[in-house]
PDB file of N, CA and C in Angstrom:
ATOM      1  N   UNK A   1    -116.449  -6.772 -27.655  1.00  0.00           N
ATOM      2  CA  UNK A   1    -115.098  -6.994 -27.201  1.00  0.00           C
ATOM      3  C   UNK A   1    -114.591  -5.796 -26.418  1.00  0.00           C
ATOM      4  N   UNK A   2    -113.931  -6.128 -25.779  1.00  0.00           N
ATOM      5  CA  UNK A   2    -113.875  -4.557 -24.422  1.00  0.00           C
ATOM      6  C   UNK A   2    -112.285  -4.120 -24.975  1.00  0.00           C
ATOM      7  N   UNK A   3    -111.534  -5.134 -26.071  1.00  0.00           N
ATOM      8  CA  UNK A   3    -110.559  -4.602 -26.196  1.00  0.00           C
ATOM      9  C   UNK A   3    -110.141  -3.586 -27.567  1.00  0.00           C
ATOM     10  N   UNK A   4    -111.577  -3.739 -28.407  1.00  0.00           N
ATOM     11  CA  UNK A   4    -112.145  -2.457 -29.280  1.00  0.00           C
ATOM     12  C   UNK A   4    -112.573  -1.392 -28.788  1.00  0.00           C
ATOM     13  N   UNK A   5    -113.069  -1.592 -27.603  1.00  0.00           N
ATOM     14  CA  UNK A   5    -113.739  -0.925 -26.819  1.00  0.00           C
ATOM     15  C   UNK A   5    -112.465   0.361 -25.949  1.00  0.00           C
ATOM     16  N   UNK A   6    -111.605  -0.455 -25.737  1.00  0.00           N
ATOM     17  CA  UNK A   6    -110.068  -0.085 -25.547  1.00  0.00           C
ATOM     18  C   UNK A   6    -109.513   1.351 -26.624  1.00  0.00           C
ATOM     19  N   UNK A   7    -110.053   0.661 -27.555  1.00  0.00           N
ATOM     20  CA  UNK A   7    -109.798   1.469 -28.926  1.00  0.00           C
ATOM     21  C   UNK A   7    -108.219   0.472 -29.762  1.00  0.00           C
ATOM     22  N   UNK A   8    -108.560  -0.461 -29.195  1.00  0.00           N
ATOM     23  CA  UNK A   8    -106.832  -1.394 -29.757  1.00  0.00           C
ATOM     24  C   UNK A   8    -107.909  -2.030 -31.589  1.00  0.00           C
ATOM     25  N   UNK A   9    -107.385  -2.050 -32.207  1.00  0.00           N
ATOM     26  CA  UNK A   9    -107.739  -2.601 -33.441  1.00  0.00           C
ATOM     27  C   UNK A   9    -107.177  -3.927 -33.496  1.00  0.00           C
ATOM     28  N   UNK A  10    -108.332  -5.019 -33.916  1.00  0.00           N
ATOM     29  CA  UNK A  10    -107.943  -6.449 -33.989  1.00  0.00           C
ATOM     30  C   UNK A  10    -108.448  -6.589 -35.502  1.00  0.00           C
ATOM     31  N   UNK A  11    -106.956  -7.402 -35.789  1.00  0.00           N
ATOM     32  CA  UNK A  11    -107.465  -8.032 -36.944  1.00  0.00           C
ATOM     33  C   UNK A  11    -108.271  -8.978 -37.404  1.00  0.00           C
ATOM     34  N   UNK A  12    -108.790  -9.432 -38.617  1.00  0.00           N
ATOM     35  CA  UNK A  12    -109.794 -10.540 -38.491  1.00  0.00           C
ATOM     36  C   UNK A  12    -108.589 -11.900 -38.259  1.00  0.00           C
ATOM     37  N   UNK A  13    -107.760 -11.526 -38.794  1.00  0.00           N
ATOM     38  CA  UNK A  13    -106.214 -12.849 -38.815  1.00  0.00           C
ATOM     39  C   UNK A  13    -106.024 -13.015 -36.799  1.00  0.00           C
ATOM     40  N   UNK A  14    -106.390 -12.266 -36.437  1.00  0.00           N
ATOM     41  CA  UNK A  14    -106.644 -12.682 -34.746  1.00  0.00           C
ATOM     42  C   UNK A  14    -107.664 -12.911 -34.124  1.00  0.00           C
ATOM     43  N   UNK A  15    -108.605 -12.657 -34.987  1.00  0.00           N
ATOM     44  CA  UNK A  15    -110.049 -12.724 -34.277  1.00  0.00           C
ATOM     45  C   UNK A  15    -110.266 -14.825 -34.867  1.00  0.00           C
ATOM     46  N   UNK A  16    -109.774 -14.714 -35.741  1.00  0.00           N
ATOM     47  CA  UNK A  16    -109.660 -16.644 -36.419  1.00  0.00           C
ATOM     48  C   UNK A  16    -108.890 -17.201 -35.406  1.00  0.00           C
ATOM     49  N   UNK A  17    -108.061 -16.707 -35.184  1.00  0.00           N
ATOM     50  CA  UNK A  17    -107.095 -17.465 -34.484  1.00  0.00           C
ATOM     51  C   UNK A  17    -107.307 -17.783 -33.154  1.00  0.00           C
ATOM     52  N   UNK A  18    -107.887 -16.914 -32.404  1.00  0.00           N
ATOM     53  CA  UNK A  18    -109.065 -16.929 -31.149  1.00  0.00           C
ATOM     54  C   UNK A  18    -109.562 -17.657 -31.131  1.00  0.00           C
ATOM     55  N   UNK A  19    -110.802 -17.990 -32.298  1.00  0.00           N
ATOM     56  CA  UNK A  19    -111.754 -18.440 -32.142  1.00  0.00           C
ATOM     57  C   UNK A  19    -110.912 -20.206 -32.276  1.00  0.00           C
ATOM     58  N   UNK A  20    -110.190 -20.116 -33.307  1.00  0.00           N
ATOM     59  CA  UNK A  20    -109.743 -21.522 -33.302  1.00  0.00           C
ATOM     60  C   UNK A  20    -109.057 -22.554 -33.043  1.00  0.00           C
ATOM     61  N   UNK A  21    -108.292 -21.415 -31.443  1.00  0.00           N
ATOM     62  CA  UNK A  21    -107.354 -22.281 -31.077  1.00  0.00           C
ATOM     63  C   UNK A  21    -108.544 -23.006 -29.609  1.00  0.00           C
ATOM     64  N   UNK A  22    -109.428 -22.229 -29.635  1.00  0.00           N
ATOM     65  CA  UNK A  22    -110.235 -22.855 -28.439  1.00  0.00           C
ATOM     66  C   UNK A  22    -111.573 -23.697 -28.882  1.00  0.00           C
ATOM     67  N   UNK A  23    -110.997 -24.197 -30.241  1.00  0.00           N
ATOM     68  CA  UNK A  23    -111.990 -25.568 -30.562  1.00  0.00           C
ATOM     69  C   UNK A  23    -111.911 -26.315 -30.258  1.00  0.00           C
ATOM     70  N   UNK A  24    -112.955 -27.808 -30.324  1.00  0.00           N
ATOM     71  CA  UNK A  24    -112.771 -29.518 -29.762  1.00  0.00           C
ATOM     72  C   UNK A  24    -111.849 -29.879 -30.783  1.00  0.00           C
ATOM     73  N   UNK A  25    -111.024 -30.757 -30.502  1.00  0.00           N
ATOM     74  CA  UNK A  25    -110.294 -31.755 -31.985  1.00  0.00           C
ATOM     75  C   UNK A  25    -110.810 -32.219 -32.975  1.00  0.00           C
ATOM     76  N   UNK A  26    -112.355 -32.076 -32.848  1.00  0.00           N
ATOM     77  CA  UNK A  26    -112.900 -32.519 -33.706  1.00  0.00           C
ATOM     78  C   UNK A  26    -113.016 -31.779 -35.023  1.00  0.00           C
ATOM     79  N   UNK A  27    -112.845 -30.412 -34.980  1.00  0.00           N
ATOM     80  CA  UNK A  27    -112.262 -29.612 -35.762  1.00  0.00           C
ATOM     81  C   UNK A  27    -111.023 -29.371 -36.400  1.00  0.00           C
ATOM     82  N   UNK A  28    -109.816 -30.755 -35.889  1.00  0.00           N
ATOM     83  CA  UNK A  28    -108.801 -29.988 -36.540  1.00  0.00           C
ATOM     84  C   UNK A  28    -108.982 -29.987 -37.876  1.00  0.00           C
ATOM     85  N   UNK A  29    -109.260 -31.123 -38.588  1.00  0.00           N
ATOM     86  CA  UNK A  29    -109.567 -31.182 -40.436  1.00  0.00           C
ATOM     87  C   UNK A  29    -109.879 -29.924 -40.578  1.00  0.00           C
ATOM     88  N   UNK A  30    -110.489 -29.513 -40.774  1.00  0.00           N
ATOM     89  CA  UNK A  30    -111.298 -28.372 -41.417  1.00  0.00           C
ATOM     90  C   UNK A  30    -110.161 -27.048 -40.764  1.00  0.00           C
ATOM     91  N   UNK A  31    -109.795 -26.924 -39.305  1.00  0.00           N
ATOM     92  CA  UNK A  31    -108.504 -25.552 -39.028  1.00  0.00           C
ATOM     93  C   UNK A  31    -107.152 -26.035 -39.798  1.00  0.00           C
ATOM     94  N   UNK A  32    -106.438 -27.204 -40.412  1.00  0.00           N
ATOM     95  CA  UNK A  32    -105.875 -27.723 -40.979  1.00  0.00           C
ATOM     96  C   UNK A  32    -106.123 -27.258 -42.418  1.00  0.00           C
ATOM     97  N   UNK A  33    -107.283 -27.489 -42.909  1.00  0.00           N
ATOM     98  CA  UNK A  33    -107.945 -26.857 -44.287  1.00  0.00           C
ATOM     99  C   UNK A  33    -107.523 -25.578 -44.508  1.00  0.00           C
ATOM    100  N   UNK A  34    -107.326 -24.054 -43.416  1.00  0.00           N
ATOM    101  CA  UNK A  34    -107.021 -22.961 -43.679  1.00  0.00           C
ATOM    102  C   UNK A  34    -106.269 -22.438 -44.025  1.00  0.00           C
ATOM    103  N   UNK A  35    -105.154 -23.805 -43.880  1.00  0.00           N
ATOM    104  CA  UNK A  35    -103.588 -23.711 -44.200  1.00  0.00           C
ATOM    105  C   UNK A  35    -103.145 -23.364 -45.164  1.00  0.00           C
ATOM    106  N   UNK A  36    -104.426 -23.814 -46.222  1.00  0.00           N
ATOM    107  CA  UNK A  36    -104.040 -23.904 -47.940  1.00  0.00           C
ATOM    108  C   UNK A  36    -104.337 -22.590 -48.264  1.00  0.00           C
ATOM    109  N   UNK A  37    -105.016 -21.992 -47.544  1.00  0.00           N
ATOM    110  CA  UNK A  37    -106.140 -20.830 -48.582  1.00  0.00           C
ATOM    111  C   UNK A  37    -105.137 -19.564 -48.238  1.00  0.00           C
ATOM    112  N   UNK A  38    -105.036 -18.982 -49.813  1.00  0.00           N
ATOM    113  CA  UNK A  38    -104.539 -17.706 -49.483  1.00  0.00           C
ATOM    114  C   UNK A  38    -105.090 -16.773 -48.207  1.00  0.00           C
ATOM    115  N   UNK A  39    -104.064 -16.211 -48.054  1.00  0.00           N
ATOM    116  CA  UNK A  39    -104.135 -15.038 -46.553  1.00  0.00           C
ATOM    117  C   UNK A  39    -104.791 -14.094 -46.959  1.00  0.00           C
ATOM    118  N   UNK A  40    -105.391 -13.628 -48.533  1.00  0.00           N
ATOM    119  CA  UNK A  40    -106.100 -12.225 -48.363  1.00  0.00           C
ATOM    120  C   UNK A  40    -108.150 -13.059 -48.651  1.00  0.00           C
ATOM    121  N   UNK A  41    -107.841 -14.452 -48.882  1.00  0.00           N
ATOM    122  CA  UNK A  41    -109.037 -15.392 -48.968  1.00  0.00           C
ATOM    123  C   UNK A  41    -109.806 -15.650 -47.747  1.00  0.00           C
ATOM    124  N   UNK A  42    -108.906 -15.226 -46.635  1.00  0.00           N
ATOM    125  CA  UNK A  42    -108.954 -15.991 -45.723  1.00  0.00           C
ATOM    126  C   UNK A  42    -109.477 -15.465 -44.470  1.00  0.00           C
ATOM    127  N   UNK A  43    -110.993 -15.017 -44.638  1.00  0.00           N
ATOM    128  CA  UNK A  43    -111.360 -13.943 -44.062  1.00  0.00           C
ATOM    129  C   UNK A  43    -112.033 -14.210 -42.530  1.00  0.00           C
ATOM    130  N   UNK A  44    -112.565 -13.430 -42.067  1.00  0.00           N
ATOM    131  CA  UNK A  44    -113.931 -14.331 -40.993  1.00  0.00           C
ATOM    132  C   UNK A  44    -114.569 -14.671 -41.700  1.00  0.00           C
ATOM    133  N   UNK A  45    -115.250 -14.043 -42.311  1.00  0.00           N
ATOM    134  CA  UNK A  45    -116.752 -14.409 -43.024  1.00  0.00           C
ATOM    135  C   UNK A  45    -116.321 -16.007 -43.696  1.00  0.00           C
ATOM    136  N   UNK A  46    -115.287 -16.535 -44.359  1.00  0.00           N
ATOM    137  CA  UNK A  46    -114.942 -17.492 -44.771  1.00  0.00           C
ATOM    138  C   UNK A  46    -114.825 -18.872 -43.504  1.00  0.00           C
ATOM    139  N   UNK A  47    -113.862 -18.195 -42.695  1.00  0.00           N
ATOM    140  CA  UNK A  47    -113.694 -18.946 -41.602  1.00  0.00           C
ATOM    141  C   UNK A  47    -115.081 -19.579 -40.803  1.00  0.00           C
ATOM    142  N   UNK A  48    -115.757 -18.698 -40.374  1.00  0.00           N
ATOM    143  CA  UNK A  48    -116.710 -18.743 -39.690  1.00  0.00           C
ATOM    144  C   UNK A  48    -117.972 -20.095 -40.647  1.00  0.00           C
ATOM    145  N   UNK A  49    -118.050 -19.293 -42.296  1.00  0.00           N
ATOM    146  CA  UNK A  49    -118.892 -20.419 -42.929  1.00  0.00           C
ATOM    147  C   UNK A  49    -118.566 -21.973 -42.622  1.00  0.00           C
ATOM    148  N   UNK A  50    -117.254 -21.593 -42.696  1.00  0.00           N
ATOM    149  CA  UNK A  50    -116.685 -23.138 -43.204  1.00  0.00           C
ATOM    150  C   UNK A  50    -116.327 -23.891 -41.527  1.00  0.00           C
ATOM    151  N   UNK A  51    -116.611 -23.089 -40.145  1.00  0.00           N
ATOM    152  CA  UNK A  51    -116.700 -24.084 -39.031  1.00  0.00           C
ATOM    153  C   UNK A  51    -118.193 -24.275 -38.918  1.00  0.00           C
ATOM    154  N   UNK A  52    -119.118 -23.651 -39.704  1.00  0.00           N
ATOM    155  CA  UNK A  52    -120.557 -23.543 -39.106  1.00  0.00           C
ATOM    156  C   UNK A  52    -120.619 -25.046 -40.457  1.00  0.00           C
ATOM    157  N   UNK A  53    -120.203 -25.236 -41.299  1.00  0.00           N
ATOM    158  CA  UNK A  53    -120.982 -26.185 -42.388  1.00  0.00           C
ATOM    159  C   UNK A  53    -120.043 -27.268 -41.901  1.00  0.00           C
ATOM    160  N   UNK A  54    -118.769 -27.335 -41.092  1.00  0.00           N
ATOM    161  CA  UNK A  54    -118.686 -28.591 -39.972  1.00  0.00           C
ATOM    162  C   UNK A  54    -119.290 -28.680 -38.794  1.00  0.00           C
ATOM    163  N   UNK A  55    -119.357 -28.224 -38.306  1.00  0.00           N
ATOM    164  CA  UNK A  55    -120.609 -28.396 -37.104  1.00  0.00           C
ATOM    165  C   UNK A  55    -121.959 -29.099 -37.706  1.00  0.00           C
ATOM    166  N   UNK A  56    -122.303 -28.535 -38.551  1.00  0.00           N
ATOM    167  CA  UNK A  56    -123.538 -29.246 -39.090  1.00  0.00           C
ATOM    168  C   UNK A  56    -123.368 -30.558 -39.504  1.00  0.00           C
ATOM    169  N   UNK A  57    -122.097 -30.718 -40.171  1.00  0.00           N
ATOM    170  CA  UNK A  57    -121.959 -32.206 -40.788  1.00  0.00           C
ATOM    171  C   UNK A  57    -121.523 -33.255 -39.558  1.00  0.00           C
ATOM    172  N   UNK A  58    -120.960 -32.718 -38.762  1.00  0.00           N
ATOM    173  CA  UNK A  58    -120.526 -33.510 -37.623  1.00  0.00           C
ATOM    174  C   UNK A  58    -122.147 -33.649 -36.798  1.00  0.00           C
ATOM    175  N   UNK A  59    -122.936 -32.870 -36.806  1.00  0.00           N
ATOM    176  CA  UNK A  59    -124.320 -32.553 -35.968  1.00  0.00           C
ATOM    177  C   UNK A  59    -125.422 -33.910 -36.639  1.00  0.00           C
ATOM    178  N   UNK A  60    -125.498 -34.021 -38.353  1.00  0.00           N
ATOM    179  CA  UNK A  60    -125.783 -34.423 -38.793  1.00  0.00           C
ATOM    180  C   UNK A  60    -125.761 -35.678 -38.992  1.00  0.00           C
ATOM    181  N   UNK A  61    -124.489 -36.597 -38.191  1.00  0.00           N
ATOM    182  CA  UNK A  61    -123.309 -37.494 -38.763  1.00  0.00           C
ATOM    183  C   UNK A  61    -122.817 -37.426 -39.753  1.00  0.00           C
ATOM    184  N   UNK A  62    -121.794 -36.893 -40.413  1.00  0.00           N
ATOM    185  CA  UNK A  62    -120.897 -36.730 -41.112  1.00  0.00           C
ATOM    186  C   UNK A  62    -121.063 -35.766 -42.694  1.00  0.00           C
ATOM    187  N   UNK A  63    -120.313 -35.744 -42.953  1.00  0.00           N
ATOM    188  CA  UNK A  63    -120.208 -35.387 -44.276  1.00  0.00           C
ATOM    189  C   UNK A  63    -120.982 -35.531 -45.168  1.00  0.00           C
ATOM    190  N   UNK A  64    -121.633 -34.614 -46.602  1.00  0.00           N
ATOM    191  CA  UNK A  64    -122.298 -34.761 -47.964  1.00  0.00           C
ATOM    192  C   UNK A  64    -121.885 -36.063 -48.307  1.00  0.00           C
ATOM    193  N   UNK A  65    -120.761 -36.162 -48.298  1.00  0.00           N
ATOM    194  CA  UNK A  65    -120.458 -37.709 -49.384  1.00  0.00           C
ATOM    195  C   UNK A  65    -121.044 -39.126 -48.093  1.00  0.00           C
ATOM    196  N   UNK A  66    -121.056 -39.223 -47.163  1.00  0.00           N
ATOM    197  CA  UNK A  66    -121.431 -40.052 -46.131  1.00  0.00           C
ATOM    198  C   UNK A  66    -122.940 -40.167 -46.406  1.00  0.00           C
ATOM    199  N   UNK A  67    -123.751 -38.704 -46.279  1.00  0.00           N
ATOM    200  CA  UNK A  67    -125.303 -38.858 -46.763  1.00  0.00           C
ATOM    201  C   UNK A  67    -125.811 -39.286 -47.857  1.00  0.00           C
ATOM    202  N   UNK A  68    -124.778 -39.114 -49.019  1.00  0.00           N
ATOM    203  CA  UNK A  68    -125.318 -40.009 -50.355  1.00  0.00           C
ATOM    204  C   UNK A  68    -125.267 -41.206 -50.174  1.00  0.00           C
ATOM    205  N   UNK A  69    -123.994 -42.066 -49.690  1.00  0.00           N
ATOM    206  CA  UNK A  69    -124.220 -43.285 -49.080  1.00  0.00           C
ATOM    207  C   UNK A  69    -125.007 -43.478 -48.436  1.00  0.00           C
ATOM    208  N   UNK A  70    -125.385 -43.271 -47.475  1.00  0.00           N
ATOM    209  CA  UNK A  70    -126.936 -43.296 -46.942  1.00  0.00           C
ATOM    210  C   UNK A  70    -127.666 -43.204 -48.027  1.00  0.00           C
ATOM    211  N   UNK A  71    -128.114 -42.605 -48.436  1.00  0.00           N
ATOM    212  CA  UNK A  71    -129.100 -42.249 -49.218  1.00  0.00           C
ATOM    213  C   UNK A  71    -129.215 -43.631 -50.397  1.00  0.00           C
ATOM    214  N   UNK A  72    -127.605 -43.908 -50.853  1.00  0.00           N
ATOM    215  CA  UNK A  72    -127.981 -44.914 -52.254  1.00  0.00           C
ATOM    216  C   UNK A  72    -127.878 -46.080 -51.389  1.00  0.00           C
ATOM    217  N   UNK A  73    -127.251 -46.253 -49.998  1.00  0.00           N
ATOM    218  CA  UNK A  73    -127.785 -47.487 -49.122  1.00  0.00           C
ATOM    219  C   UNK A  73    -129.481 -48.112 -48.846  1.00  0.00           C
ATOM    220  N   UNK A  74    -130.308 -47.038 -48.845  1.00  0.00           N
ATOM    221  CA  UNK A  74    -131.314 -47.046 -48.504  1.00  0.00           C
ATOM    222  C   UNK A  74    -132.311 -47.404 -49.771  1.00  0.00           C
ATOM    223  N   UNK A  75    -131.834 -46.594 -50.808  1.00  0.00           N
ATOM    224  CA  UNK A  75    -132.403 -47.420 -52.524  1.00  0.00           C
ATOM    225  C   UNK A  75    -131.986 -48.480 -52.997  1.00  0.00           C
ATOM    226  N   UNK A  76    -130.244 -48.943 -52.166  1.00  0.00           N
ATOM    227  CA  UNK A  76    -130.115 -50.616 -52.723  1.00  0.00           C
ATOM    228  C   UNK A  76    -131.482 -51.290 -51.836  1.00  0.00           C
ATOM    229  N   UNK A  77    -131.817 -51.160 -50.467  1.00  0.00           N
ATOM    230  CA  UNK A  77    -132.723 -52.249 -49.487  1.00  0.00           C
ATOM    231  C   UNK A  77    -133.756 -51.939 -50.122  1.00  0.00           C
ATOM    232  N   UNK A  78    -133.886 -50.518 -50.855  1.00  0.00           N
ATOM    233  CA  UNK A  78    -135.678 -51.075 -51.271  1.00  0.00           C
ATOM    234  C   UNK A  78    -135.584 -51.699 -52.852  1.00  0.00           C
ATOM    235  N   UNK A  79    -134.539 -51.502 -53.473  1.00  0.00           N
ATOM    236  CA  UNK A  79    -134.728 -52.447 -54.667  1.00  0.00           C
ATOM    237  C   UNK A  79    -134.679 -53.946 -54.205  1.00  0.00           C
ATOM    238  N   UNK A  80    -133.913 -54.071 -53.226  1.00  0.00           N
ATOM    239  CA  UNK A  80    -133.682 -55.685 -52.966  1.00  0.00           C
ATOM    240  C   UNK A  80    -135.282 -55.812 -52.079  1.00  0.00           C
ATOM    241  N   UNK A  81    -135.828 -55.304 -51.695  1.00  0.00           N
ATOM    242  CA  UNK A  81    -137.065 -55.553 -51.196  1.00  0.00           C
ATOM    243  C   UNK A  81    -138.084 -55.487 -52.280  1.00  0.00           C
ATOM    244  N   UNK A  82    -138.028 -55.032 -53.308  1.00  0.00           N
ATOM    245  CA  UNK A  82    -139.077 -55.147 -54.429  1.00  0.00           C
ATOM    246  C   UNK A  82    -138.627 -56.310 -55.440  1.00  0.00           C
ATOM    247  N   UNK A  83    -137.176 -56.475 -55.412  1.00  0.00           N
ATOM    248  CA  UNK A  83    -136.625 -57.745 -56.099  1.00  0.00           C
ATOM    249  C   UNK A  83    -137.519 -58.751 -55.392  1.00  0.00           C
ATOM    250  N   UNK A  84    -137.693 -59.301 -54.026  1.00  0.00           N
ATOM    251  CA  UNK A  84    -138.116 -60.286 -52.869  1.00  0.00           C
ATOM    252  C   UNK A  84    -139.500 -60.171 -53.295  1.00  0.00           C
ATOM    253  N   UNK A  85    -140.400 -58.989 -53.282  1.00  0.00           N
ATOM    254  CA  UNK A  85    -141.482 -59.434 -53.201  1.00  0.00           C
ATOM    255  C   UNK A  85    -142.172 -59.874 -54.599  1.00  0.00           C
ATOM    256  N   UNK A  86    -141.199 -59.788 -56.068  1.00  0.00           N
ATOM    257  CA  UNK A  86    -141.193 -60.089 -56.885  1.00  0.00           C
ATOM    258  C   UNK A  86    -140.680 -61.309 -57.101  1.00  0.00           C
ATOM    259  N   UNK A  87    -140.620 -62.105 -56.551  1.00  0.00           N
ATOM    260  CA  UNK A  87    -140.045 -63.213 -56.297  1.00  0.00           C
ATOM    261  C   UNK A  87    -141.117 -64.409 -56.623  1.00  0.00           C
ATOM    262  N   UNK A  88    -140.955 -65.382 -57.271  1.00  0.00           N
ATOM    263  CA  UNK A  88    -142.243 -66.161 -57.641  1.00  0.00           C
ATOM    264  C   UNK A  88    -141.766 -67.102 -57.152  1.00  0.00           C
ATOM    265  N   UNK A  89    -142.948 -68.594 -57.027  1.00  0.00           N
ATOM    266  CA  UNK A  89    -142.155 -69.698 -56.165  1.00  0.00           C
ATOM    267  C   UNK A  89    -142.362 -70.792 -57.329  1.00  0.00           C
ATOM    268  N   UNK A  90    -142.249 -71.613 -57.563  1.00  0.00           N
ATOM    269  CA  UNK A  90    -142.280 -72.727 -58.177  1.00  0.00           C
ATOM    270  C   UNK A  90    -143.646 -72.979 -58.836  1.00  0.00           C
ATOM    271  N   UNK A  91    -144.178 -72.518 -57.823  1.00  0.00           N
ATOM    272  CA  UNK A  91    -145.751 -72.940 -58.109  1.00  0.00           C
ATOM    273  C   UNK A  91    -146.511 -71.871 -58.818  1.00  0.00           C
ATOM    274  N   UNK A  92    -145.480 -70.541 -58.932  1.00  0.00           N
ATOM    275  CA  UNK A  92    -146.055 -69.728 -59.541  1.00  0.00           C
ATOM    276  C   UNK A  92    -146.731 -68.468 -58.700  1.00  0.00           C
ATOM    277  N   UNK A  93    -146.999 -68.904 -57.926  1.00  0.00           N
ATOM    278  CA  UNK A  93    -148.209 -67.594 -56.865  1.00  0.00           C
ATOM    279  C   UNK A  93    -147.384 -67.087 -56.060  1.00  0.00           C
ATOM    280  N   UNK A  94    -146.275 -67.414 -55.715  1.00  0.00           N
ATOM    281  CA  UNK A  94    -145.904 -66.426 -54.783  1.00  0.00           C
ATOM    282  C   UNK A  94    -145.183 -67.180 -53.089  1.00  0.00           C
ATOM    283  N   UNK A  95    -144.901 -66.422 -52.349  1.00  0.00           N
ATOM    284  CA  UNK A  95    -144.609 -66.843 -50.965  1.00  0.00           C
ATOM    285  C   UNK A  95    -145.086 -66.243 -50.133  1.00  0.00           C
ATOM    286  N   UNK A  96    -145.892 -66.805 -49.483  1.00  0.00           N
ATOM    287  CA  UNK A  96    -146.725 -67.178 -47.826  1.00  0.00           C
ATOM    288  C   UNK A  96    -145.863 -65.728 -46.490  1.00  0.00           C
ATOM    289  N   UNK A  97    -145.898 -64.850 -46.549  1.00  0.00           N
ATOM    290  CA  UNK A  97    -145.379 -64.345 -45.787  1.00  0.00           C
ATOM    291  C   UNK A  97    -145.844 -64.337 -44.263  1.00  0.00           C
ATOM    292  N   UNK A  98    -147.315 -65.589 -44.394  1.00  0.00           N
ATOM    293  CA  UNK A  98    -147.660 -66.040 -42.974  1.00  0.00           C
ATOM    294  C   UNK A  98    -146.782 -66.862 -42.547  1.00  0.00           C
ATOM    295  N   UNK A  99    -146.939 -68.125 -43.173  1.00  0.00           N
ATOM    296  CA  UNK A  99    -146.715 -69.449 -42.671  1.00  0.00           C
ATOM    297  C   UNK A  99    -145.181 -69.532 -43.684  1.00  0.00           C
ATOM    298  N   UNK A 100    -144.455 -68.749 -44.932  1.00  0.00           N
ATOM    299  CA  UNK A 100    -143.280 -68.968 -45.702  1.00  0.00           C
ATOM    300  C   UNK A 100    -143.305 -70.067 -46.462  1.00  0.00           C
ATOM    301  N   UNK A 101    -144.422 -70.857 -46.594  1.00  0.00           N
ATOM    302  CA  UNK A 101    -144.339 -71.883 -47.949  1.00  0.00           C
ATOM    303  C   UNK A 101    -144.995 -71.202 -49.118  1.00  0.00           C
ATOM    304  N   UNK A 102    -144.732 -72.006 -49.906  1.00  0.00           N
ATOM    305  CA  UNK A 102    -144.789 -71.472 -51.720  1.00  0.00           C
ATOM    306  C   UNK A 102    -146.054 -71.928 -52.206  1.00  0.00           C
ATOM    307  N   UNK A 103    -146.620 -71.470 -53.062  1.00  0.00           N
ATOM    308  CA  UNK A 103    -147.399 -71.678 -53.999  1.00  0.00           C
ATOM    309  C   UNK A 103    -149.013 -70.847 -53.444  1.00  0.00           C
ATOM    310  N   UNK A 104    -149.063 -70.120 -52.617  1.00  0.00           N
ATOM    311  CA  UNK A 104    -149.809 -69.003 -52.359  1.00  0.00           C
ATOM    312  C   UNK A 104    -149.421 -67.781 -51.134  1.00  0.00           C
ATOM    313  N   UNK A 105    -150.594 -66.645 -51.163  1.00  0.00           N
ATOM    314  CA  UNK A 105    -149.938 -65.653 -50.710  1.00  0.00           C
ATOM    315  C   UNK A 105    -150.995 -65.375 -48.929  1.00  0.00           C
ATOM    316  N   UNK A 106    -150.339 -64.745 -47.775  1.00  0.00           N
ATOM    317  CA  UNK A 106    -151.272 -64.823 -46.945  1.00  0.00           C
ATOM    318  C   UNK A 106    -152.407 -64.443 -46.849  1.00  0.00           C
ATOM    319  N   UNK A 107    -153.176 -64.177 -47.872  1.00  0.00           N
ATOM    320  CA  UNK A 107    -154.672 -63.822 -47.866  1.00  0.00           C
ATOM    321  C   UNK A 107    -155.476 -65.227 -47.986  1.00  0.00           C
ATOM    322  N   UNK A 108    -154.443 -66.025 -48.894  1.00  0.00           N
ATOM    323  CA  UNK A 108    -155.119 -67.354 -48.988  1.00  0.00           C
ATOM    324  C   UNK A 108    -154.337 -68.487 -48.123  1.00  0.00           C
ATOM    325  N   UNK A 109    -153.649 -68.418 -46.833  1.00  0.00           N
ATOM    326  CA  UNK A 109    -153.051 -68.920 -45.734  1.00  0.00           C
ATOM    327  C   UNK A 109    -154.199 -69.960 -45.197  1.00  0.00           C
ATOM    328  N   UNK A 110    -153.822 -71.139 -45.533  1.00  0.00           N
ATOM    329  CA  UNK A 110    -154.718 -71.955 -44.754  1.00  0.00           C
ATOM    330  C   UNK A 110    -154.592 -72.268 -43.433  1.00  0.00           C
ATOM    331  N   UNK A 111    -153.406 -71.629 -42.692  1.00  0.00           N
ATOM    332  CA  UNK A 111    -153.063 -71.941 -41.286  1.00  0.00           C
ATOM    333  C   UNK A 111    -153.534 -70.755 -40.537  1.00  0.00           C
TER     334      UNK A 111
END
């Protein structure tokens, strides 16, 4: 900074404020968030973590709680896919995932 360099002393309470008035909107949540936190809490080192672990979540698509959804989205389709292939037909053997009729499986596909 050329204005340390000056010999002028900046605070970190201006060096935040710099940095965060020249963010995208996509940041306001989180510069909104700073509002709460005590002023001697409220450091760079704090500031800085907490735009770098939004950037990532926005980088990522969204938020921890968004990725668990994902995540328990992706274990409902494979239980419902092991429910399906557990699935018996009338006849007992199973469903045809060649031809989709019942009572055998496509290894024994007569079509």
């Amino acid at each position: 900074f050329e204005m340390e360099e000056a010999g002028l002393v900046i605070s970190d309470q201006e060096i935040i404020l710099a940095i965060t008035l020249g963010l995208l909107p996509s940041y306001t949540t989180v510069i909104l968030s700073f509002n709460i936190v005590a002023a001697d809490a409220l450091t760079l080192d704090y500031v800085m973590n907490h735009l770098l672990n939004n950037e990532v979540a926005q980088l990522t698509g969204g938020t921890q709680k968004s990725t668990v959804a994902a995540t328990n989205a992706k274990h409902d389709a494979k239980e419902s896919a092991l429910t399906a292939s557990n699935m018996k037909s009338p006849a007992g053997k199973g469903i045809c995932f060649f031809c989709n009729q019942c009572g055998h499986h496509k290894e024994e596909c007569p079509e």
